[in-house]
Protein backbone atom coordinates (compact mmCIF):
# COMPACT_ATOMS: atom_id res chain seq x y z
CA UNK A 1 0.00 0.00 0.00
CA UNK A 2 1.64 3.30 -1.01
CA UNK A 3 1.96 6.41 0.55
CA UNK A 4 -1.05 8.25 -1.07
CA UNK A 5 -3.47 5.32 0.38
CA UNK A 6 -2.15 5.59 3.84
CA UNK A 7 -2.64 9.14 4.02
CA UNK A 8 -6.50 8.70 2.85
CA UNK A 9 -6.63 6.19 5.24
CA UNK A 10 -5.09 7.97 7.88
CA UNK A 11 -7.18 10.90 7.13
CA UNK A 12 -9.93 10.45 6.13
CA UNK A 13 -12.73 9.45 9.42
CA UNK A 14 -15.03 7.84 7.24
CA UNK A 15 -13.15 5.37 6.20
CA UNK A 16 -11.19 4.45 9.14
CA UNK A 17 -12.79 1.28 10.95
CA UNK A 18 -12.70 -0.31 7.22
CA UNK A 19 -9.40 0.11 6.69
CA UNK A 20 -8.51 -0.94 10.34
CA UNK A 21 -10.03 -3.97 10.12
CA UNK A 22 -8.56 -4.41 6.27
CA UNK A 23 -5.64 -4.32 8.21
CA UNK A 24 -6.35 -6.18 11.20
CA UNK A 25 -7.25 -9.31 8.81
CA UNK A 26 -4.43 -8.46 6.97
CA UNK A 27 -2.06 -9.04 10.15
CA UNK A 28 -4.14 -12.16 10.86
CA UNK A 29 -3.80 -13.66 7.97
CA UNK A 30 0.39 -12.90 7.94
CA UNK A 31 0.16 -13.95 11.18
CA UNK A 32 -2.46 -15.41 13.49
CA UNK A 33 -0.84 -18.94 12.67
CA UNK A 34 2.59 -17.77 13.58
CA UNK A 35 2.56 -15.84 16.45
CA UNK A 36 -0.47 -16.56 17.85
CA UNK A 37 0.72 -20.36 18.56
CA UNK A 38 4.11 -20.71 18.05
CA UNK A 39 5.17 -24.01 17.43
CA UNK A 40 1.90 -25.63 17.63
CA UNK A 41 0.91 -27.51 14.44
CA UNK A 42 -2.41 -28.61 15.23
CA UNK A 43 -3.60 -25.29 16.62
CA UNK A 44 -2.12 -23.38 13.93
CA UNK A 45 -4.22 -25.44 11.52
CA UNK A 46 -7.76 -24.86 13.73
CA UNK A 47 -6.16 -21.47 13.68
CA UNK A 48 -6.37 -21.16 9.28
CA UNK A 49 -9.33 -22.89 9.33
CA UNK A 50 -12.28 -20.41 11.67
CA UNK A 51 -13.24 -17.83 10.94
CA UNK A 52 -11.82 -15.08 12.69
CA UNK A 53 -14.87 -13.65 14.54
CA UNK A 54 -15.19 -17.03 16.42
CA UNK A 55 -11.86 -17.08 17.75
CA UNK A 56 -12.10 -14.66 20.26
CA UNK A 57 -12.31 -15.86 24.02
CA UNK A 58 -10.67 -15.11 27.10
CA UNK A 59 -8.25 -18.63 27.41
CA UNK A 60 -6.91 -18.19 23.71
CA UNK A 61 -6.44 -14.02 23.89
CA UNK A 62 -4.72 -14.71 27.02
CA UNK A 63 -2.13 -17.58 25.12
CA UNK A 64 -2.17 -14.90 22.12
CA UNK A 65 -0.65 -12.13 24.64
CA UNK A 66 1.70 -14.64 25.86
CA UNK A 67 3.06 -15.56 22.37
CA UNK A 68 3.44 -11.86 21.07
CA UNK A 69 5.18 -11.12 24.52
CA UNK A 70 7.52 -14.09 23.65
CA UNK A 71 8.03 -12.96 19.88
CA UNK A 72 8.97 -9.22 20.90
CA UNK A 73 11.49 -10.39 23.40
CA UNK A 74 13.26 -10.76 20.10
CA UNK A 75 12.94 -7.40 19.14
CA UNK A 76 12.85 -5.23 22.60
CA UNK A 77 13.77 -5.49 25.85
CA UNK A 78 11.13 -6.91 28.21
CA UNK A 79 10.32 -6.29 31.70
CA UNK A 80 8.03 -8.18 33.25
CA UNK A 81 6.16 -5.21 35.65
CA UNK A 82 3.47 -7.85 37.61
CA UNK A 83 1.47 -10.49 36.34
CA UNK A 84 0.00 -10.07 32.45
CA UNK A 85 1.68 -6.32 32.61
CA UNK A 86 5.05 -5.87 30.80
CA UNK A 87 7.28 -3.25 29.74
CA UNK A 88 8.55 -2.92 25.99
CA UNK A 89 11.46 -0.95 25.59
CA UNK A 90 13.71 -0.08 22.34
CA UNK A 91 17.25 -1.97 22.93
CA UNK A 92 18.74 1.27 22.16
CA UNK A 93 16.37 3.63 24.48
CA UNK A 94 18.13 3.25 27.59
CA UNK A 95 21.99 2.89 26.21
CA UNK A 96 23.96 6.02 27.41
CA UNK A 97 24.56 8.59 24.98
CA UNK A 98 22.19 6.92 21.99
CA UNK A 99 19.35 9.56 22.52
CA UNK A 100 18.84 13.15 22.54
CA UNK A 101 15.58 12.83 24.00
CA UNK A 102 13.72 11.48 27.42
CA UNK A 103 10.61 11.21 28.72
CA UNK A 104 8.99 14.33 30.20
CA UNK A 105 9.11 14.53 34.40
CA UNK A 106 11.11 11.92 34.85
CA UNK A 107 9.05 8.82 33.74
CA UNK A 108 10.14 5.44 32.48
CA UNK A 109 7.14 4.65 30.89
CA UNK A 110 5.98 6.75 27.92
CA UNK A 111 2.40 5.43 27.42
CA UNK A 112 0.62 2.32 29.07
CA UNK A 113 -2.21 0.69 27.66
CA UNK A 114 -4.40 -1.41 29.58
CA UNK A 115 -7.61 -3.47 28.72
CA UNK A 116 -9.86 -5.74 30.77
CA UNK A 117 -9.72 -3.31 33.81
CA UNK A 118 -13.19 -4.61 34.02
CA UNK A 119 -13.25 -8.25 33.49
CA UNK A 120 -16.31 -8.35 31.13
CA UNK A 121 -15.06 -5.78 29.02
CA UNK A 122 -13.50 -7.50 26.95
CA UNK A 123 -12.87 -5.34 23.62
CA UNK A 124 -9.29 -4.08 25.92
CA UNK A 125 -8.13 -7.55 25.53
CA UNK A 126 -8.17 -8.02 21.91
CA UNK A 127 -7.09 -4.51 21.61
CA UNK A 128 -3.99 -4.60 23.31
CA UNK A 129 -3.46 -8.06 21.42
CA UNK A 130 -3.94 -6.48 18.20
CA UNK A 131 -2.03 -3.53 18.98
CA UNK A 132 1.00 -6.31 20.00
CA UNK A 133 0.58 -8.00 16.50
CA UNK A 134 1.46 -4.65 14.98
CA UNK A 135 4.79 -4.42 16.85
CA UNK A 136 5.34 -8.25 16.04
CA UNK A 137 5.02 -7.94 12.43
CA UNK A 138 7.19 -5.17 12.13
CA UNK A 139 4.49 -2.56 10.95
CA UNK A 140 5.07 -0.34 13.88
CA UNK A 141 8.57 -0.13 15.54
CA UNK A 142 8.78 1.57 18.93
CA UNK A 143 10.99 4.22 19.71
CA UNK A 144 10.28 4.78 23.35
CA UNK A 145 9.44 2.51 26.13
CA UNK A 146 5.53 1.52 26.25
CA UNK A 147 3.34 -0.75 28.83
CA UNK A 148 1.26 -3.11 28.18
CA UNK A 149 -1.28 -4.89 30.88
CA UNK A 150 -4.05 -6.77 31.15
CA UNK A 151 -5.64 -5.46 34.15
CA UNK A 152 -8.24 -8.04 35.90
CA UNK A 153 -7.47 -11.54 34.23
CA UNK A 154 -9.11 -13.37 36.68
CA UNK A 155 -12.41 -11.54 36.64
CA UNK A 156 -12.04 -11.85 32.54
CA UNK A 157 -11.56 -15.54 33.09
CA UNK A 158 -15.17 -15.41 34.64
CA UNK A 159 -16.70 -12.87 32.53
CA UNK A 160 -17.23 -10.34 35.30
CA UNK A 161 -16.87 -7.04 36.15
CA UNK A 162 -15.03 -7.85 39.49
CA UNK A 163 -14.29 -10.64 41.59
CA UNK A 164 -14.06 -9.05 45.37
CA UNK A 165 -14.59 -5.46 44.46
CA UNK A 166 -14.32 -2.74 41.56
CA UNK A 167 -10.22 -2.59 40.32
CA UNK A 168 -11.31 0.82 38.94
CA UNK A 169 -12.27 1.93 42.06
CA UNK A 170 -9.45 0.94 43.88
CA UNK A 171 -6.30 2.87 43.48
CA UNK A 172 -4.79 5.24 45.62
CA UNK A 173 -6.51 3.92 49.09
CA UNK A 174 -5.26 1.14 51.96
CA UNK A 175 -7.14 -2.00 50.47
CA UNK A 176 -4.31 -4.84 50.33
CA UNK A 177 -7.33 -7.50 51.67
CA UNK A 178 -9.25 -7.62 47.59
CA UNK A 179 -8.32 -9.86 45.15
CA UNK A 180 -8.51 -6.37 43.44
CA UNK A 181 -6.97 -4.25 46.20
CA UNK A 182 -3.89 -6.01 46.00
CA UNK A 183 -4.03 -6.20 41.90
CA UNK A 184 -4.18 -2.68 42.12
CA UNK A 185 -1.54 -2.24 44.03
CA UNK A 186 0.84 -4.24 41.65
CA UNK A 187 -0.79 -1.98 38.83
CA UNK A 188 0.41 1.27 40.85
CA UNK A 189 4.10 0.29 40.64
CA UNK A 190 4.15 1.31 37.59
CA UNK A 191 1.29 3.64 36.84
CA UNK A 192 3.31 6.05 39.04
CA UNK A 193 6.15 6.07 36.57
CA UNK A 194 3.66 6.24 33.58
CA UNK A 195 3.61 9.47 31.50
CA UNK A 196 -0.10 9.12 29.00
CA UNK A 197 -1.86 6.25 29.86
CA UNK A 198 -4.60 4.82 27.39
CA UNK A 199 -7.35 2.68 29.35
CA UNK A 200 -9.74 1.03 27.50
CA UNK A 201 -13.31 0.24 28.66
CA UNK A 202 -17.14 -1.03 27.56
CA UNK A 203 -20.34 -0.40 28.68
CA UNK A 204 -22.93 -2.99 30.25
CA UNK A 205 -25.64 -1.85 28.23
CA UNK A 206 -25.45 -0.29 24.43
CA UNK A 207 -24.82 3.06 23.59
CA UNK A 208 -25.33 5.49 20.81
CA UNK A 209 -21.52 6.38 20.37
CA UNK A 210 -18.42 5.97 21.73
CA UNK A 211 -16.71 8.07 23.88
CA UNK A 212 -13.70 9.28 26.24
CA UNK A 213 -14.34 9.98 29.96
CA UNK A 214 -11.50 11.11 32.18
CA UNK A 215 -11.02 13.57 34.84
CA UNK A 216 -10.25 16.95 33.07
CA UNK A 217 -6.35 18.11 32.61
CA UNK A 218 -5.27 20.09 29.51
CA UNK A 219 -2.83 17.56 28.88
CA UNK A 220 -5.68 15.08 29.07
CA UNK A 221 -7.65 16.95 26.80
CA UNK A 222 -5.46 17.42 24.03
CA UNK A 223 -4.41 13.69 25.00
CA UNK A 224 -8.00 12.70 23.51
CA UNK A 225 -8.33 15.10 20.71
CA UNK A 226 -5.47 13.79 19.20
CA UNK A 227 -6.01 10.24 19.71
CA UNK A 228 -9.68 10.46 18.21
CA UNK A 229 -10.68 13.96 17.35
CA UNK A 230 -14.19 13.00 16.09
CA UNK A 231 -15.29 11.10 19.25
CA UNK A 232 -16.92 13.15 22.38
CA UNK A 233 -15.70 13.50 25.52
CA UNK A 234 -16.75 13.67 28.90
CA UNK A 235 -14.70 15.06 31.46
CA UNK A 236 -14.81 16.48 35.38
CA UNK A 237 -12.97 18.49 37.73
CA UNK A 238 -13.52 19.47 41.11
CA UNK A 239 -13.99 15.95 42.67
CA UNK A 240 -13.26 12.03 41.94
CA UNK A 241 -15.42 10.54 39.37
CA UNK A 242 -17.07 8.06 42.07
CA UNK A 243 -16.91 8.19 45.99
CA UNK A 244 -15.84 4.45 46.18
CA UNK A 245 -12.14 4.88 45.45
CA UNK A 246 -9.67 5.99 42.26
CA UNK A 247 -9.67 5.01 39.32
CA UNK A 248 -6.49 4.26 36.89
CA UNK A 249 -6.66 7.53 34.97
CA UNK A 250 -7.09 9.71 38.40
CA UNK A 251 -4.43 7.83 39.61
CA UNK A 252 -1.97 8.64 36.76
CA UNK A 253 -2.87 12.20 37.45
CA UNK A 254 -1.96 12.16 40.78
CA UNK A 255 1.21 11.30 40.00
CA UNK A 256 2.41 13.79 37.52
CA UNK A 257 1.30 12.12 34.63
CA UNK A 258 -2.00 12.58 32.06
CA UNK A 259 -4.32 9.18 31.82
CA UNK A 260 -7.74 8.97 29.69
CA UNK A 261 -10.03 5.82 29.43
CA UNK A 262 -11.89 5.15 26.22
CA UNK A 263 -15.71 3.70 26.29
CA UNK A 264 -16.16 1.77 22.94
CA UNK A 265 -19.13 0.29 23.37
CA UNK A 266 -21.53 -2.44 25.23
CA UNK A 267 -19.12 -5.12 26.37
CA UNK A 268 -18.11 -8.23 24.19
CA UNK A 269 -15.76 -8.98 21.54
CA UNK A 270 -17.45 -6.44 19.07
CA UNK A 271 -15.11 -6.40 15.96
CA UNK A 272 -15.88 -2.92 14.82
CA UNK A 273 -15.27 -1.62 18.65
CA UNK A 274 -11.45 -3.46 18.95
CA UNK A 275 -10.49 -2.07 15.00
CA UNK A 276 -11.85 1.56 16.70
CA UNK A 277 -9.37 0.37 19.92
CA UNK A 278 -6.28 -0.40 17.90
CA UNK A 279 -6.70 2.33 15.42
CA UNK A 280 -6.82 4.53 18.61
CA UNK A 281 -4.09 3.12 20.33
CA UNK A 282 -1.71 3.48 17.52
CA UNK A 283 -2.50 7.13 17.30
CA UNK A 284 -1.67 7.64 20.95
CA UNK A 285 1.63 5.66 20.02
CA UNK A 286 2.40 7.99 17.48
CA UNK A 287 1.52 11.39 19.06
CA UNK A 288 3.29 10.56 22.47
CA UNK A 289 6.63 9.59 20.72
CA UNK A 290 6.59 12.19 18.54
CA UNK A 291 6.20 14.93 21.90
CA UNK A 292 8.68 12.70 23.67
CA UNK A 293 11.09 13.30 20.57
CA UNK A 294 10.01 17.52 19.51
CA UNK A 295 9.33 16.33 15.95
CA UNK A 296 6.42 17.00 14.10
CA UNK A 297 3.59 14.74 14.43
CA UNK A 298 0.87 14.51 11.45
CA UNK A 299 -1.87 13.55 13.98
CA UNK A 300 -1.16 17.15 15.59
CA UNK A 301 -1.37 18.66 12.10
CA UNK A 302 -4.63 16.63 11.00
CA UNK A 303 -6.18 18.24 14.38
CA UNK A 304 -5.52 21.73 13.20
CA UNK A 305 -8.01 20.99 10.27
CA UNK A 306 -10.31 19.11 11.97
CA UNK A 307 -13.26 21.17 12.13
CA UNK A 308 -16.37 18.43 13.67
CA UNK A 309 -14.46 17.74 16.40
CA UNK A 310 -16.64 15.74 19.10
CA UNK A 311 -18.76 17.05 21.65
CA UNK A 312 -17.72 17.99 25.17
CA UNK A 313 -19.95 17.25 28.26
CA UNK A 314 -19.79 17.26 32.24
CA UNK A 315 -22.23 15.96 34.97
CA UNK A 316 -25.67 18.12 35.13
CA UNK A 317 -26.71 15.88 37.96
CA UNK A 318 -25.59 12.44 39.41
CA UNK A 319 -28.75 10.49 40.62
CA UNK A 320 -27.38 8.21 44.22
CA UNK A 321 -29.26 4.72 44.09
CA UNK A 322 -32.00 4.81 46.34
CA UNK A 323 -31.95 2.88 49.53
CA UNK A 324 -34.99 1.27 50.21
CA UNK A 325 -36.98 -0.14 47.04
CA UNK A 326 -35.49 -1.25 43.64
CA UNK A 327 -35.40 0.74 40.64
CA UNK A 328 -36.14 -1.08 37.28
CA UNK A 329 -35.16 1.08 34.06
CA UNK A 330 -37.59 0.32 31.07
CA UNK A 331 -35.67 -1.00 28.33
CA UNK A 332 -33.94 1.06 25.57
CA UNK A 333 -32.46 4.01 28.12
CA UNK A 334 -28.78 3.16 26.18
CA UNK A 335 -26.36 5.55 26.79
CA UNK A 336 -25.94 8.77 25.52
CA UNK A 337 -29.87 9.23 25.00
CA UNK A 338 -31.61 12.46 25.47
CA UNK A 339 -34.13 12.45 28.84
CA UNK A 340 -36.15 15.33 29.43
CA UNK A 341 -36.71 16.21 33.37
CA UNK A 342 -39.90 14.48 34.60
CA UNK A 343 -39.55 11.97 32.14
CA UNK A 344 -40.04 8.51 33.22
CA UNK A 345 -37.39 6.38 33.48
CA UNK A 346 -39.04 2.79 34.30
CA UNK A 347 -40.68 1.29 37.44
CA UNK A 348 -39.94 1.48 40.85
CA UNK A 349 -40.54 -1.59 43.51
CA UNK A 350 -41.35 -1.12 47.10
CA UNK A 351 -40.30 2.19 48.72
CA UNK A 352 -42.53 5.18 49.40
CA UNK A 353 -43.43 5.64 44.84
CA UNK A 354 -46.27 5.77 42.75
CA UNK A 355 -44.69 3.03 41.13
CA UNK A 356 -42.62 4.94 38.82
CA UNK A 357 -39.41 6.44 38.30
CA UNK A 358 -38.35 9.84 36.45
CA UNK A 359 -35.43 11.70 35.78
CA UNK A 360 -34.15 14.60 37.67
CA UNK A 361 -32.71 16.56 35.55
CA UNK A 362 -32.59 17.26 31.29
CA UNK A 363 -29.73 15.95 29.30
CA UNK A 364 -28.26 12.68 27.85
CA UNK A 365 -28.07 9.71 30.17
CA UNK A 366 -25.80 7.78 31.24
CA UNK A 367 -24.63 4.19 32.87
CA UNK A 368 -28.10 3.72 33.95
CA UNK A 369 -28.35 0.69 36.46
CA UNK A 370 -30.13 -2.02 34.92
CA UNK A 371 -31.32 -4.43 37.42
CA UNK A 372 -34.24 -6.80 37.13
CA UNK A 373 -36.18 -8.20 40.68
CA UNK A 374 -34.28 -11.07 40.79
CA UNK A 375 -30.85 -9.34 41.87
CA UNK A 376 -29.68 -10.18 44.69
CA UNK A 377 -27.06 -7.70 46.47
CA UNK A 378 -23.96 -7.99 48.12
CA UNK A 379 -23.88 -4.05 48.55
CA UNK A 380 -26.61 -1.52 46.76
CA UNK A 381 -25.19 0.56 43.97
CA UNK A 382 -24.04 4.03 44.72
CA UNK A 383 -25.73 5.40 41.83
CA UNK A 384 -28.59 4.91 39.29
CA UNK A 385 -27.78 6.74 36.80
CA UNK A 386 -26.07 10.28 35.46
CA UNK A 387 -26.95 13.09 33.10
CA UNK A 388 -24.80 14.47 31.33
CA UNK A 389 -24.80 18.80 29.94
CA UNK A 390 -23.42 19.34 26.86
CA UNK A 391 -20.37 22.27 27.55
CA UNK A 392 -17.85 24.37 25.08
CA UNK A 393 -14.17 24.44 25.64
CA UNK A 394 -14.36 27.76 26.63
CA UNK A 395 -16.44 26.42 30.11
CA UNK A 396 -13.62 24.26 31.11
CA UNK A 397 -11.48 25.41 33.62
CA UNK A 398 -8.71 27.34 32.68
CA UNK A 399 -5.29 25.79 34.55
């Protein structure tokens, strides 16, 4: 493919999750019965033979990310950080006098990726595998040091969320009694050192689009823009996102550097959500070496031109979950979809109701609780659901 074709592709938003995946299958097909299995005959003959859509579960994307970490100990040098996280470093990078160039505030790691932070969201898994077979095959070389982790393997392994409590609410506090307490604490080691990180998420329940939500920064910001210009964002300032602990990208923050999650859509292996993922993560790749390095970055100059960027919004109103009687959302409240005040929302079981629900507040909801009578709790939600204002860059704050 020459250069003419790569720049439409590049730039040119219509056409990008057709040309990822184009290239996704093109990687597969190169290499899905190399890599993917080294040294297995039999598997790599199952592996020609399906399709490529019914390959993807959690035990074989798990033996996938360890065969791509074996094949780029070839090419890089590894550090294993904790379990299913590793560190992927040019051989040259950290040779004395090879570069003129370091990584801002004295980090080691230029940008971390991370998927299956939440177990059942498992999009981040084939992502960062996908984004691996790139380095593998030589497409994309790295020029700084990256990490790679897969967050909450065991809770994948059981198609969860979480196992003992939320991972993504767990950083920066005391817990070292969790299963996810203490797997956050092995992801902190080096989150610290981290300067972008790139967290990828899914939703429980569809939604009209995806989106970025961190905790507003101006490096964060332009973080996002440049990774996906087109896609909206939703951001906050003035407190944590949720009153149960951190969360990786507030965590980041906290320590000097800039971290963003990415929502791609309801949870599963969604093809058209992991080529979104990928394309994504190798735009982050690209824009955080080239600021690491003071060269000029075409990503920064396709943003200059970029005119529909996506939207912006904050919280107009965060509804708590009640605590007495159960809530039950009508179906077809998917993220992202406009609610006007007074509006009803679904039914409501026991309490002091009329039986009904309705919002409090005008906007476009978002992670709405579904749950149906037959939940049983360990511990009530904190919340039902948010709404979301839309906002212009002018309304964010100014530091």
């Amino acid at each position: 493919m020459g250069s003419a074709a790569t720049d439409k592709i590049l730039y040119t938003p219509g056409e990008t999750y057709i040309t990822i995946m184009i290239l996704n299958y093109r990687i597969n097909f190169m290499f899905l019965f190399w890599s993917r299995n080294v040294g297995n005959v039999e598997q790599q003959k199952k592996l020609r033979e399906t399709p490529r859509a019914e390959l993807r579960s959690v035990p074989e994307e798990l033996a996938v990310f360890d065969n791509y970490i074996r094949v780029l100990k070839e090419k890089y040098d590894t550090t294993a950080l904790c379990p299913y996280a590793w560190k992927l470093s040019p051989k040259e990078f950290s040779k004395p006098n090879t570069n003129s160039y370091a990584i801002p505030a004295g980090k080691a790691i230029a940008l971390a990726i991370l998927g299956i932070t939440h177990g059942n969201e498992l999009a981040g898994l084939a992502v960062v595998n996908d984004f691996l077979a790139y380095l593998a095959s030589g497409f994309i070389e790295l020029e700084v040091p990256i990490a790679v982790a897969l967050s909450n393997v065991e809770a994948a392994r059981k198609n969860v969320r979480f196992l003992d409590k939320d991972l993504n609410r767990s950083f920066s506090n005391d817990d070292t009694e969790t299963l996810e307490g203490k797997r956050a604490k092995q992801l902190e080691l080096f989150l610290k050192d981290t300067y972008r990180l790139l967290d990828f998420h899914q939703t429980s329940k569809p939604g009209i689009e995806p989106f970025f939500i961190f905790p507003y920064t101006v490096d964060g910001f332009d973080f996002a823009r440049c990774v996906d210009p087109h896609r909206c964002i939703v951001t906050h300032w003035g407190e944590s996102f949720s009153t149960e602990g951190g969360c990786t990208d507030e965590y980041v923050n906290s320590n000097g550097g800039c971290g963003i999650s990415y929502e791609l859509g309801q949870n599963g292996f969604d093809p058209y959500q992991i080529a979104l993922g990928v394309n994504s993560a190798l735009w982050a790749l690209q824009v955080v070496t080239a600021d690491i390095k003071g060269v000029a970055c075409s990503r920064r100059n396709y943003l200059s031109r970029v005119e529909n960027r996506g939207k912006i919004y904050t919280w107009e109103k965060i509804v708590p979950f009640p605590k007495d009687g159960l809530p039950i959302f009508d179906y077809g409240w998917d993220n992202f979809t406009l609610v006007e005040k007074g509006e009803v929302l679904g039914t409501f079981e026991g309490g002091n109701s009329d039986g009904l629900f309705r919002s409090e507040a005008t906007g476009r909801i978002l992670f709405p609780k579904y749950i149906d009578k037959e939940t049983k709790f360990t511990s009530r939600p904190t919340e039902l659901y948010r709404i979301l204002k839309e906002i212009k860059e002018s309304d964010l704050p100014q530091v």
